[in-house]
N, C-alpha and C. Protein backbone atom coordinates (compact mmCIF):
# COMPACT_ATOMS: atom_id res chain seq x y z
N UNK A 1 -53.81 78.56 14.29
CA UNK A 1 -53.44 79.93 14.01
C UNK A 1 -53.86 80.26 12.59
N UNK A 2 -54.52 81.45 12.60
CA UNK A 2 -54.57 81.78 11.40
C UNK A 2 -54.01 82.87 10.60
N UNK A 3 -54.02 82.95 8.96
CA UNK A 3 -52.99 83.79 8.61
C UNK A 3 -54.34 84.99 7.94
N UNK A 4 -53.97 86.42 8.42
CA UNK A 4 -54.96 87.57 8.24
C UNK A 4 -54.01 88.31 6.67
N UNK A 5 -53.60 87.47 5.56
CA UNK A 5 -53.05 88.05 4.89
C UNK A 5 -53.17 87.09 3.69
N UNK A 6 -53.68 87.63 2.29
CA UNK A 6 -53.87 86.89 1.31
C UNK A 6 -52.57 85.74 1.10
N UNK A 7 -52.81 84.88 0.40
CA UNK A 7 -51.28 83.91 0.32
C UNK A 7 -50.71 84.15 -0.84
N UNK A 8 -51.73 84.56 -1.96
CA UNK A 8 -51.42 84.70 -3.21
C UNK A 8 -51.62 85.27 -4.01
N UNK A 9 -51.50 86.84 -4.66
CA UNK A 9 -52.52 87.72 -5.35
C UNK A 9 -51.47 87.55 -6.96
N UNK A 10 -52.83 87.22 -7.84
CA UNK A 10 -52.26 87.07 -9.61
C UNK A 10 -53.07 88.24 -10.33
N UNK A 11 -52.19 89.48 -10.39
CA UNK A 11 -52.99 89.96 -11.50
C UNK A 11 -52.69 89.63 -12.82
N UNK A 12 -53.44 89.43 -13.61
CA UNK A 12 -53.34 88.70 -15.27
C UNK A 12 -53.25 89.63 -16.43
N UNK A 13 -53.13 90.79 -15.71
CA UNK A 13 -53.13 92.21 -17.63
C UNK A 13 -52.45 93.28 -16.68
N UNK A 14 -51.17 93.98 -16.77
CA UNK A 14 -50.48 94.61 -16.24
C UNK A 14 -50.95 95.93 -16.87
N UNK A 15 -52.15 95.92 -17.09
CA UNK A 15 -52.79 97.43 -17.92
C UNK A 15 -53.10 98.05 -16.56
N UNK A 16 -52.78 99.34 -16.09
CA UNK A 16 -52.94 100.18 -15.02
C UNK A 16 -54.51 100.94 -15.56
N UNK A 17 -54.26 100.67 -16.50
CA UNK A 17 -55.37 102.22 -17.15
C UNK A 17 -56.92 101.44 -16.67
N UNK A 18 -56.79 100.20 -16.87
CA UNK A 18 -57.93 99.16 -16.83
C UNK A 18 -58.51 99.22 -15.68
N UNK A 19 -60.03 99.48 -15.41
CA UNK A 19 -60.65 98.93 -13.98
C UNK A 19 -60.28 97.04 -13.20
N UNK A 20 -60.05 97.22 -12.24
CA UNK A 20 -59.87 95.25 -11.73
C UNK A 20 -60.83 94.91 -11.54
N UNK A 21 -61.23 93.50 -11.71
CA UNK A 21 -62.29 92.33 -11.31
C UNK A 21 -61.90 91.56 -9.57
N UNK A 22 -62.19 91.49 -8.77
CA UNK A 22 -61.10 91.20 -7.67
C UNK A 22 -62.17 89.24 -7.67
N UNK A 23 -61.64 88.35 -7.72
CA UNK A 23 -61.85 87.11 -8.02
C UNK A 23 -61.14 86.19 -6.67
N UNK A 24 -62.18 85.93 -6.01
CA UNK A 24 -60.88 84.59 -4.95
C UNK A 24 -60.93 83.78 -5.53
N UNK A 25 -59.98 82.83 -4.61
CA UNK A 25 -59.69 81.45 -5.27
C UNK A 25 -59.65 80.60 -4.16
N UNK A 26 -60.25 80.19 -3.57
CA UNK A 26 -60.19 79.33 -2.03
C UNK A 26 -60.30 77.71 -2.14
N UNK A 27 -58.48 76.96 -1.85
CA UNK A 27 -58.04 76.02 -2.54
C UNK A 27 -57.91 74.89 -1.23
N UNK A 28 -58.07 73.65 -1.37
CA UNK A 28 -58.40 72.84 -0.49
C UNK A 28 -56.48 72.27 -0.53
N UNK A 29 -55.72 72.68 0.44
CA UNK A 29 -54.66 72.40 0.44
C UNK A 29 -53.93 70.73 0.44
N UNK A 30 -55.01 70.26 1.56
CA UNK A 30 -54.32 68.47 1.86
C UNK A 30 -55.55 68.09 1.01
N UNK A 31 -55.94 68.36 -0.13
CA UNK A 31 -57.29 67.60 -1.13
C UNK A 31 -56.14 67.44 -1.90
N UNK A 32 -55.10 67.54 -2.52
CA UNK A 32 -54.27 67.38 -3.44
C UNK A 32 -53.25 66.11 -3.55
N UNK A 33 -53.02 65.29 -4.17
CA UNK A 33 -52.07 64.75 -3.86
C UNK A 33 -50.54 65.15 -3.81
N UNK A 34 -49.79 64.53 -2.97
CA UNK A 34 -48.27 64.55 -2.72
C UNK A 34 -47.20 65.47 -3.51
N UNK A 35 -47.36 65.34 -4.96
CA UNK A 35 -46.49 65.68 -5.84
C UNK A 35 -47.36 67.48 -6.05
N UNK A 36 -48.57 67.75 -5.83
CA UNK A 36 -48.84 68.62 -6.37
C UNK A 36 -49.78 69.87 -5.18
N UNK A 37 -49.14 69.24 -3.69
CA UNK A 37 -49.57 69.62 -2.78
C UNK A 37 -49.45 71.52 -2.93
N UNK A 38 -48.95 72.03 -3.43
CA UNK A 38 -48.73 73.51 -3.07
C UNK A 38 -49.73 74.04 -4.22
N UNK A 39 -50.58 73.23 -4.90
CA UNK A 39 -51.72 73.80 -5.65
C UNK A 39 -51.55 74.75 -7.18
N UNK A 40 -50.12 74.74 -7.49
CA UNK A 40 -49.24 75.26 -8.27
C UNK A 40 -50.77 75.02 -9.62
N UNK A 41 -50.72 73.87 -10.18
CA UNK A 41 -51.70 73.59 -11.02
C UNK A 41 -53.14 73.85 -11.51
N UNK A 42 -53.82 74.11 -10.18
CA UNK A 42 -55.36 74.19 -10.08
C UNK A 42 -54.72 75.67 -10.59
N UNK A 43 -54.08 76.44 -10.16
CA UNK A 43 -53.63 77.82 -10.54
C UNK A 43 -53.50 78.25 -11.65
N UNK A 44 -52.52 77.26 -12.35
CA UNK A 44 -52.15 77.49 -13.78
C UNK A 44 -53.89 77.33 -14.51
N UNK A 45 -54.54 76.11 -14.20
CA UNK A 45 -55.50 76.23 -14.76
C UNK A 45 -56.70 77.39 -14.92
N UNK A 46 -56.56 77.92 -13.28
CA UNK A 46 -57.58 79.33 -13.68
C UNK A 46 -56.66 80.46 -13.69
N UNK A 47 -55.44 80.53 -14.11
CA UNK A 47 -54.46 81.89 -14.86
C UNK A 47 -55.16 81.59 -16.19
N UNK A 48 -54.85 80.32 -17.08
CA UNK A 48 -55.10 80.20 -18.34
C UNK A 48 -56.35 80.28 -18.41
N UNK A 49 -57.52 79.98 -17.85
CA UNK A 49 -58.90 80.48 -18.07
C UNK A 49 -59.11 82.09 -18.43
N UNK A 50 -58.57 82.55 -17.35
CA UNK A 50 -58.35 83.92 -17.02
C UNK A 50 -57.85 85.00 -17.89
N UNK A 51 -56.71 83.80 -18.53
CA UNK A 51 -55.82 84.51 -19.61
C UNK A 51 -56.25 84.46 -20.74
N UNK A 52 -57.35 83.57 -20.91
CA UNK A 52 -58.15 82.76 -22.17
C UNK A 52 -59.30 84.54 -22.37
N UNK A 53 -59.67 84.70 -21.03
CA UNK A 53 -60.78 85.64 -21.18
C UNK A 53 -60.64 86.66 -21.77
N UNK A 54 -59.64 87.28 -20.84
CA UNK A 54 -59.04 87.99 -20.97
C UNK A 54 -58.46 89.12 -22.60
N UNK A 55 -58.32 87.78 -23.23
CA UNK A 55 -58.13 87.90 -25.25
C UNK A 55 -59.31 87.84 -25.67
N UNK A 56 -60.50 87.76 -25.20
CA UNK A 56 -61.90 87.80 -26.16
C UNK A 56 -61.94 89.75 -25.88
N UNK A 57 -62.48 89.84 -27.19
CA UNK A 57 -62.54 91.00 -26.89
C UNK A 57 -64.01 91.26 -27.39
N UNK A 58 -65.27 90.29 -26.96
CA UNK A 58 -66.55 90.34 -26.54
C UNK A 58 -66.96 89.96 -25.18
N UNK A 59 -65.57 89.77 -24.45
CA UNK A 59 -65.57 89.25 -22.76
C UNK A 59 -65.02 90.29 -22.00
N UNK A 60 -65.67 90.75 -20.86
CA UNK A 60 -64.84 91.74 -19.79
C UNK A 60 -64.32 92.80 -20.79
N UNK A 61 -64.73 93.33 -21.76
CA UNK A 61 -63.66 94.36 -22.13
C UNK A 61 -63.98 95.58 -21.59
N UNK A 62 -62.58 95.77 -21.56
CA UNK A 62 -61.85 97.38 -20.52
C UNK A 62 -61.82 96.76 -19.05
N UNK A 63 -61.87 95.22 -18.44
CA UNK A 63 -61.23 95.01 -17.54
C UNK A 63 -60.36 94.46 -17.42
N UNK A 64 -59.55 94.11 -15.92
CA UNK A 64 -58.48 93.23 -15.94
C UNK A 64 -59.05 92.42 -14.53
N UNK A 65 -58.50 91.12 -14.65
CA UNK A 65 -58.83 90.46 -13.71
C UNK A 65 -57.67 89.87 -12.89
N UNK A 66 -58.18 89.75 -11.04
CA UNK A 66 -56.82 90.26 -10.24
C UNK A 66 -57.62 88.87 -9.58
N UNK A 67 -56.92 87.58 -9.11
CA UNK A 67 -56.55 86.10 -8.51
C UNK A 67 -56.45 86.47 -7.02
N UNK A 68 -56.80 86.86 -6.20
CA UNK A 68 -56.67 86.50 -4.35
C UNK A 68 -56.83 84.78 -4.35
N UNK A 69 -55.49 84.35 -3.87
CA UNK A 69 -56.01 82.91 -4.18
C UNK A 69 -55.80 82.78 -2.07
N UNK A 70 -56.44 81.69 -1.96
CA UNK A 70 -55.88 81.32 -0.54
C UNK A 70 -56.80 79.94 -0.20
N UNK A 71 -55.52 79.15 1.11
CA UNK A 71 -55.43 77.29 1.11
C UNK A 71 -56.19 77.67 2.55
N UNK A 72 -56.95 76.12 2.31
CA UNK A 72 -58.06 75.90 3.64
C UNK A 72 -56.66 74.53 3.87
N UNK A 73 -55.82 74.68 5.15
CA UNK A 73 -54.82 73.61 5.50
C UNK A 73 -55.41 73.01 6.62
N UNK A 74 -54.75 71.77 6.90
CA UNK A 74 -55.01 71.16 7.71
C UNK A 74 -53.88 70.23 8.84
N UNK A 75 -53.52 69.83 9.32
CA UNK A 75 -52.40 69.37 9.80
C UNK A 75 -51.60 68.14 9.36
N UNK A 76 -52.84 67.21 8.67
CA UNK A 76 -52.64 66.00 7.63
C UNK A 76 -53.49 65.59 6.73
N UNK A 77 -54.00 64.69 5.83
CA UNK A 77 -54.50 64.67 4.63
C UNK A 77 -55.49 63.96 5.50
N UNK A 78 -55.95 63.62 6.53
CA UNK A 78 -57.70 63.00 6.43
C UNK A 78 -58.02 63.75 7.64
N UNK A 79 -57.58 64.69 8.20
CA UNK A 79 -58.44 66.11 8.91
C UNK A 79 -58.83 66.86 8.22
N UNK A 80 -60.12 66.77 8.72
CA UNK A 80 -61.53 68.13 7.64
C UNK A 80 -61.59 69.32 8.22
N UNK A 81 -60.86 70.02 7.99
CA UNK A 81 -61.11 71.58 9.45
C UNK A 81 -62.54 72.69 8.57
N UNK A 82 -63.96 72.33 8.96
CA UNK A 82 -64.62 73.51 8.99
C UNK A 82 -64.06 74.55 9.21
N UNK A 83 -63.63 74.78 10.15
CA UNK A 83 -63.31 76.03 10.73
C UNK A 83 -62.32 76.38 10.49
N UNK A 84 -61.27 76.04 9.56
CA UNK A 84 -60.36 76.91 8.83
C UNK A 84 -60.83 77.29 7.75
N UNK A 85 -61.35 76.30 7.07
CA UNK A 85 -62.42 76.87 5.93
C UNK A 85 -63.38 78.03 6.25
N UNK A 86 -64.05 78.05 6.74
CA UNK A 86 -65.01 79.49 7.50
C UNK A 86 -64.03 80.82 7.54
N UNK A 87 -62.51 80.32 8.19
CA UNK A 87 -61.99 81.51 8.59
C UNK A 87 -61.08 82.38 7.48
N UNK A 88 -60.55 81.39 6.50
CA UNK A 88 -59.99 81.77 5.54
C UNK A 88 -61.02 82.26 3.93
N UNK A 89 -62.55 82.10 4.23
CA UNK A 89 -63.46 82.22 3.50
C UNK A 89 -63.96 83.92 3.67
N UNK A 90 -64.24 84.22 5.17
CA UNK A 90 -64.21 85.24 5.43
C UNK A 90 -63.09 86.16 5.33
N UNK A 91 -61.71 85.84 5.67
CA UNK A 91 -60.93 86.68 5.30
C UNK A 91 -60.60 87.38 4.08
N UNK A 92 -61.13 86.39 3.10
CA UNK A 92 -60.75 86.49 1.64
C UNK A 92 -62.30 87.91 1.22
N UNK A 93 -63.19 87.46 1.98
CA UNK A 93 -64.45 88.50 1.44
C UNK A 93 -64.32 89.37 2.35
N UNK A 94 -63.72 89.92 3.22
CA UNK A 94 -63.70 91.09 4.31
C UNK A 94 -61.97 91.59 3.99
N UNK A 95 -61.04 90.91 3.98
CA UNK A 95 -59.61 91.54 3.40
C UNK A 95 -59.46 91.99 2.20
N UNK A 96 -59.02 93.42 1.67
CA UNK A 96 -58.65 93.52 0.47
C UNK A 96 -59.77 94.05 -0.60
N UNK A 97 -59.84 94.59 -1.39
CA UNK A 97 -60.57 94.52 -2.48
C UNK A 97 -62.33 93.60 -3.03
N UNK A 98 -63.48 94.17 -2.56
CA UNK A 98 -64.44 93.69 -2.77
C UNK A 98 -63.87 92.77 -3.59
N UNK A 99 -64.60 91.07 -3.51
CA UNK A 99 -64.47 90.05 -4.76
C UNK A 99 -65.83 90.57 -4.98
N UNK A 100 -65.77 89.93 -6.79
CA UNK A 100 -66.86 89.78 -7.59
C UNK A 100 -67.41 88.22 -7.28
N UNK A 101 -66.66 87.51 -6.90
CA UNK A 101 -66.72 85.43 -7.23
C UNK A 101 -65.85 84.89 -6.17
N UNK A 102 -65.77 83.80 -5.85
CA UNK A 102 -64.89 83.41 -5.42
C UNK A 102 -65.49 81.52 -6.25
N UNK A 103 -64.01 81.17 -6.48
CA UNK A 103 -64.06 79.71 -7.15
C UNK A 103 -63.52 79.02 -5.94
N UNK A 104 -64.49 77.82 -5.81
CA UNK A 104 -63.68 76.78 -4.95
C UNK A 104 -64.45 77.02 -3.49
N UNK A 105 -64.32 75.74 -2.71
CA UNK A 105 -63.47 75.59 -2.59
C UNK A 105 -63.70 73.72 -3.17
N UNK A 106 -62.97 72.53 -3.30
CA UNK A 106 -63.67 71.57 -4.10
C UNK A 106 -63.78 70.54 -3.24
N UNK A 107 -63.77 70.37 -1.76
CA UNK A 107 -63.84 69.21 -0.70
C UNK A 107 -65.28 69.91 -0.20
N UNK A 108 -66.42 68.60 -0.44
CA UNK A 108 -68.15 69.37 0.16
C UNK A 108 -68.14 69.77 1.43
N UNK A 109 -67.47 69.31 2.24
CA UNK A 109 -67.19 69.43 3.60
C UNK A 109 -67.18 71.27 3.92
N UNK A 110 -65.92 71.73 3.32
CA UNK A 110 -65.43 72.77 3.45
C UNK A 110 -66.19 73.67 2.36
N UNK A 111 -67.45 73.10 0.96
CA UNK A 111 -68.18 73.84 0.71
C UNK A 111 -69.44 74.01 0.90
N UNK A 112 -69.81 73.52 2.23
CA UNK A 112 -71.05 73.46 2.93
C UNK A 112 -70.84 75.05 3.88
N UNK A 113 -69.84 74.74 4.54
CA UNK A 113 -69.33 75.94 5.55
C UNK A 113 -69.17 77.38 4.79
N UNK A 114 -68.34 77.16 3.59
CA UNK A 114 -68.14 78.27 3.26
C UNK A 114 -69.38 79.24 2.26
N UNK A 115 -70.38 77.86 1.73
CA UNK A 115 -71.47 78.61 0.84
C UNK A 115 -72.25 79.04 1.70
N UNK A 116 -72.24 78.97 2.59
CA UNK A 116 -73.35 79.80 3.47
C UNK A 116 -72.76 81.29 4.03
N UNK A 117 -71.79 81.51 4.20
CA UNK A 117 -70.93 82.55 4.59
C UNK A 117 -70.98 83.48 2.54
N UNK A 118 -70.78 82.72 1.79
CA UNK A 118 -70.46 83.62 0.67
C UNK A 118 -71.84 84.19 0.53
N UNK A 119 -73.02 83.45 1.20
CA UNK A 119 -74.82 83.99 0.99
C UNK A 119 -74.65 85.40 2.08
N UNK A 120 -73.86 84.91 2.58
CA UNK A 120 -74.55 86.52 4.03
C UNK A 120 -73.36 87.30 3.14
N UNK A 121 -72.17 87.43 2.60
CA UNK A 121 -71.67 88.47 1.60
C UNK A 121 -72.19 88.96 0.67
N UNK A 122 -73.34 87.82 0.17
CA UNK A 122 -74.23 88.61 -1.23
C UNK A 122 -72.46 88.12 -2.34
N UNK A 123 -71.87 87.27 -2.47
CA UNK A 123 -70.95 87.13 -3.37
C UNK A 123 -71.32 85.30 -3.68
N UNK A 124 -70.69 85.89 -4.99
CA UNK A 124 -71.07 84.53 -5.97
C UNK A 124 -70.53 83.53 -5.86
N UNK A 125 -70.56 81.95 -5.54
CA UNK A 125 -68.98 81.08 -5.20
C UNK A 125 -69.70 80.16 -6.09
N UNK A 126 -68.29 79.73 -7.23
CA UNK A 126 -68.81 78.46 -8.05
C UNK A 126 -67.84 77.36 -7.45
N UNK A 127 -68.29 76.45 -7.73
CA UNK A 127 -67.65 75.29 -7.51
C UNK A 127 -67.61 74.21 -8.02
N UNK A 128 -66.60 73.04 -8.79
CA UNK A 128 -66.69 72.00 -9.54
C UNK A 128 -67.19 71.10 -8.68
N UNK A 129 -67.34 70.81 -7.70
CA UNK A 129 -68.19 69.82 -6.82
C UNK A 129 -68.59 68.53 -7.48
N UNK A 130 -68.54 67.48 -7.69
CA UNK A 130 -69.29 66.35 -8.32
C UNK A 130 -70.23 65.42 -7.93
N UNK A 131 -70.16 65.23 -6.57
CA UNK A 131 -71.32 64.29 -6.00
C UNK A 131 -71.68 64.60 -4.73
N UNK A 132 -71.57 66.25 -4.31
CA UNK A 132 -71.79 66.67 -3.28
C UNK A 132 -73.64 66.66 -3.24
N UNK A 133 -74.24 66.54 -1.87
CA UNK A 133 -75.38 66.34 -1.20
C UNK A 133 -75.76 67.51 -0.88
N UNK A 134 -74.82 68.67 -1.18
CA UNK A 134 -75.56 69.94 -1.15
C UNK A 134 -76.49 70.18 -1.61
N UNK A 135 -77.99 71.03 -1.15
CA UNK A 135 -79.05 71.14 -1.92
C UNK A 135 -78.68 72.54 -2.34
N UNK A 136 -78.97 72.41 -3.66
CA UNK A 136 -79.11 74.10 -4.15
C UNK A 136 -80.21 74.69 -3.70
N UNK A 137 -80.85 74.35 -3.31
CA UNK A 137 -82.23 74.87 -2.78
C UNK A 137 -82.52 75.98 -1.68
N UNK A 138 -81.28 75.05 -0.66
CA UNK A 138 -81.17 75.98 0.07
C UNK A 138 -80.85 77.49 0.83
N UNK A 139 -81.45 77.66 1.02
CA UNK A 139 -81.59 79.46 1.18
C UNK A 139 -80.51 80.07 1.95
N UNK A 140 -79.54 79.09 2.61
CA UNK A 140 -78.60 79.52 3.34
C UNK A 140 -77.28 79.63 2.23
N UNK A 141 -77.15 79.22 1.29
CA UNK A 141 -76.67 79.01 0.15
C UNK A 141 -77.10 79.51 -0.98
N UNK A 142 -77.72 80.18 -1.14
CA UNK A 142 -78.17 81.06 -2.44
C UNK A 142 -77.78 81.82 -3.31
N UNK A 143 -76.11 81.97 -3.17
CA UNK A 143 -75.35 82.67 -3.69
C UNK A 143 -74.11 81.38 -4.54
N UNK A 144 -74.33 80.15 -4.26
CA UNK A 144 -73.28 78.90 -4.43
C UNK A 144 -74.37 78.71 -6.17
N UNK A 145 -73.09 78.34 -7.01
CA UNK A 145 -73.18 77.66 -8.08
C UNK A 145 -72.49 76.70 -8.08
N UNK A 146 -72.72 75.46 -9.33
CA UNK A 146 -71.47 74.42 -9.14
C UNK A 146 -71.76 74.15 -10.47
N UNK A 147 -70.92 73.23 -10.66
CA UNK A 147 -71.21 72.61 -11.91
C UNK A 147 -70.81 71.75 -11.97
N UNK A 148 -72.01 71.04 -13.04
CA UNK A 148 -72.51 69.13 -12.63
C UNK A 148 -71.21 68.49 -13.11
N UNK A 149 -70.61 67.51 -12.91
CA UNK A 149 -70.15 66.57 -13.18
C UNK A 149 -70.61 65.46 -12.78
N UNK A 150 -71.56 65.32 -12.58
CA UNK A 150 -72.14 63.75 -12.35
C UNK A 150 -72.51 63.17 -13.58
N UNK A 151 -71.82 61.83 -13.56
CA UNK A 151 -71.65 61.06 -14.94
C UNK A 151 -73.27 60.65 -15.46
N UNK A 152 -74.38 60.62 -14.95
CA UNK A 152 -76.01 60.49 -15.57
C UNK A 152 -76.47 61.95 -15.61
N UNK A 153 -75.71 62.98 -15.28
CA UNK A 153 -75.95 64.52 -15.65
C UNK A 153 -74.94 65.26 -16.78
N UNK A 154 -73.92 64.91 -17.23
CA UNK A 154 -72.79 65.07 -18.37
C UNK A 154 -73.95 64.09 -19.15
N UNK A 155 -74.03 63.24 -19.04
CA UNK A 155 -74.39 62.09 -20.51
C UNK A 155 -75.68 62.71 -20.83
N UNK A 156 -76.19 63.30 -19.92
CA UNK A 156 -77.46 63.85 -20.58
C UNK A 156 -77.53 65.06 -21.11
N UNK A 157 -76.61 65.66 -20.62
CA UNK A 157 -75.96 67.62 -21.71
C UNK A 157 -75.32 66.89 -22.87
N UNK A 158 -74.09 65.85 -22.54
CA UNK A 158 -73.70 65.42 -24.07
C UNK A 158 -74.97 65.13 -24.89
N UNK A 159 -75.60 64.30 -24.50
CA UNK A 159 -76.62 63.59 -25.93
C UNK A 159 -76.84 64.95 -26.18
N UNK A 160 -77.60 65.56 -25.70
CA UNK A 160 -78.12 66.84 -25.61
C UNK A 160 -77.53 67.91 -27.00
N UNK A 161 -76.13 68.10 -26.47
CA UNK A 161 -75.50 68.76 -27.82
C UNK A 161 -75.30 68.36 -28.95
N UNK A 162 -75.03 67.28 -28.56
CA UNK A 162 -74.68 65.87 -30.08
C UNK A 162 -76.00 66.26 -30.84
N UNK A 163 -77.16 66.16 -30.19
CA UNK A 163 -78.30 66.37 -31.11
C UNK A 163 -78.19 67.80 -31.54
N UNK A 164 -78.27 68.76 -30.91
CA UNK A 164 -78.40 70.07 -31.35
C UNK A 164 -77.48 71.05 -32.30
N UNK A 165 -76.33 69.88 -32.22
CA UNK A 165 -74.99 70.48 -33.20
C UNK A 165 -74.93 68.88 -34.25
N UNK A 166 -75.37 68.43 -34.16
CA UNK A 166 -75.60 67.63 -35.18
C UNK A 166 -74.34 66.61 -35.03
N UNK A 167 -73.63 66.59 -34.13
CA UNK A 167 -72.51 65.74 -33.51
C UNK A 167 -72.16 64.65 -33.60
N UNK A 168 -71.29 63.66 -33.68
CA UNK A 168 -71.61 62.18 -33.55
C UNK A 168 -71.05 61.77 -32.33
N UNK A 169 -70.24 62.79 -31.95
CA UNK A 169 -69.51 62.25 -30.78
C UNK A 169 -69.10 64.00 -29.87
N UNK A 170 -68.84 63.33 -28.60
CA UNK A 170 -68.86 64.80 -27.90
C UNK A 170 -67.62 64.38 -26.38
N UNK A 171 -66.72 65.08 -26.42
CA UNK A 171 -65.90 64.68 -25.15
C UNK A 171 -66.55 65.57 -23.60
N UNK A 172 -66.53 64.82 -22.23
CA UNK A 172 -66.37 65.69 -21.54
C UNK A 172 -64.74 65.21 -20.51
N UNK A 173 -64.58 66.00 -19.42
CA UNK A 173 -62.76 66.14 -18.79
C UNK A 173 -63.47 66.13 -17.53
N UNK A 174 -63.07 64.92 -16.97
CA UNK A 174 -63.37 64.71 -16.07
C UNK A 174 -61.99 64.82 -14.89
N UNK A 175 -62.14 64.39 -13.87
CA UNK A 175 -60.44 64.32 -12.86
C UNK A 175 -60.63 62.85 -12.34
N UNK A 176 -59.41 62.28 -11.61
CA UNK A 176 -59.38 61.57 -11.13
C UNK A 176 -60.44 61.13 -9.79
N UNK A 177 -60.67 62.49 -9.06
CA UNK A 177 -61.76 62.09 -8.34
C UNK A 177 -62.78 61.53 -8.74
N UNK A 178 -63.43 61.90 -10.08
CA UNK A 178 -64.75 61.18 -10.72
C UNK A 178 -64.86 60.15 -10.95
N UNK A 179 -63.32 59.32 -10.80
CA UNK A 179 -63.68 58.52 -10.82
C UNK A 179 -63.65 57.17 -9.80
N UNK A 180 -64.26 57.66 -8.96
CA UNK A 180 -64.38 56.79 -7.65
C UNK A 180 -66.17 56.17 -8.25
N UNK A 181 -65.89 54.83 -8.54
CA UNK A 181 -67.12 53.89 -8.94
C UNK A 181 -67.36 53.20 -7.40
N UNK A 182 -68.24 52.95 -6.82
CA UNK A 182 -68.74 51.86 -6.51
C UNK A 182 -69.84 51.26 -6.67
């Protein structure tokens, strides 16, 4: 069953006068662990991005930016549902308020399905992705961004800045997923 109704809308500047940015957020529900299953966090993190922007006042100014967030669920933590992903991908770009973006979603599985659907919207989907086999190349996907976290693609932007800012040292923030070695 599916739900035809956003799960979560954050607007971030209670300015009426302001034009909105309409932004999804399409969140991999059983990708989370136990303690932090209701996604409360990934949230806080793009409110405070949001809220970060929001105060530049060489960023977005004279807008406000409005969070449609919504969970791709599943019945337990090692079922992959394509097809809730597809359905809650479309709902989010056909319900409500043109998006500008949609972030997420961060299981490749469920961003194989959905970057091809955000290409036939003509809407932008980034994604932290780290060792996904997605080709950017592909034309069914032409609207998907991500950004690298692959540890021989970070070490090579770090050196990179270290040299160009004259650096000696440079951090990057990685998650616990990154770090699956074998």
């Amino acid at each position: 069953m599916c739900s035809l109704t956003v799960h979560r809308v954050v607007l971030l500047n209670k300015d009426s006068s302001t034009p909105v940015i309409h932004v999804g957020v399409l969140l991999d529900y059983h990708r989370i662990p136990s303690p932090f299953r209701n996604n409360d966090f990934i949230v806080k993190i793009f409110e405070t991005a949001f809220a970060s922007i929001q105060t530049q006042s060489d960023l977005l100014t004279g807008y406000r930016i409005q969070m449609h967030i919504r969970y791709i669920t599943s019945p337990d933590d090692h079922f992959i549902d394509e097809g809730q992903a597809a359905i809650q991908m479309v709902n989010l770009l056909q319900l409500g308020e043109p998006k500008v973006a949609v972030l997420g979603p961060f299981w490749d599985v469920h961003l194989y399905t959905t970057a091809k659907i955000a290409s036939n919207f003509r809407t932008i989907q980034l994604s932290p992705v780290s060792r996904s086999a997605i080709s950017l190349r592909d034309p069914r996907m032409s609207t998907l961004y991500r950004i690298i976290q692959d540890f021989h693609q970070i070490n090579r932007f770090r050196i990179k800045l270290m040299k160009h800012f004259g650096w000696t040292r440079a951090a990057t923030i990685v998650t616990l997923d990154d770090l699956e070695l074998s």
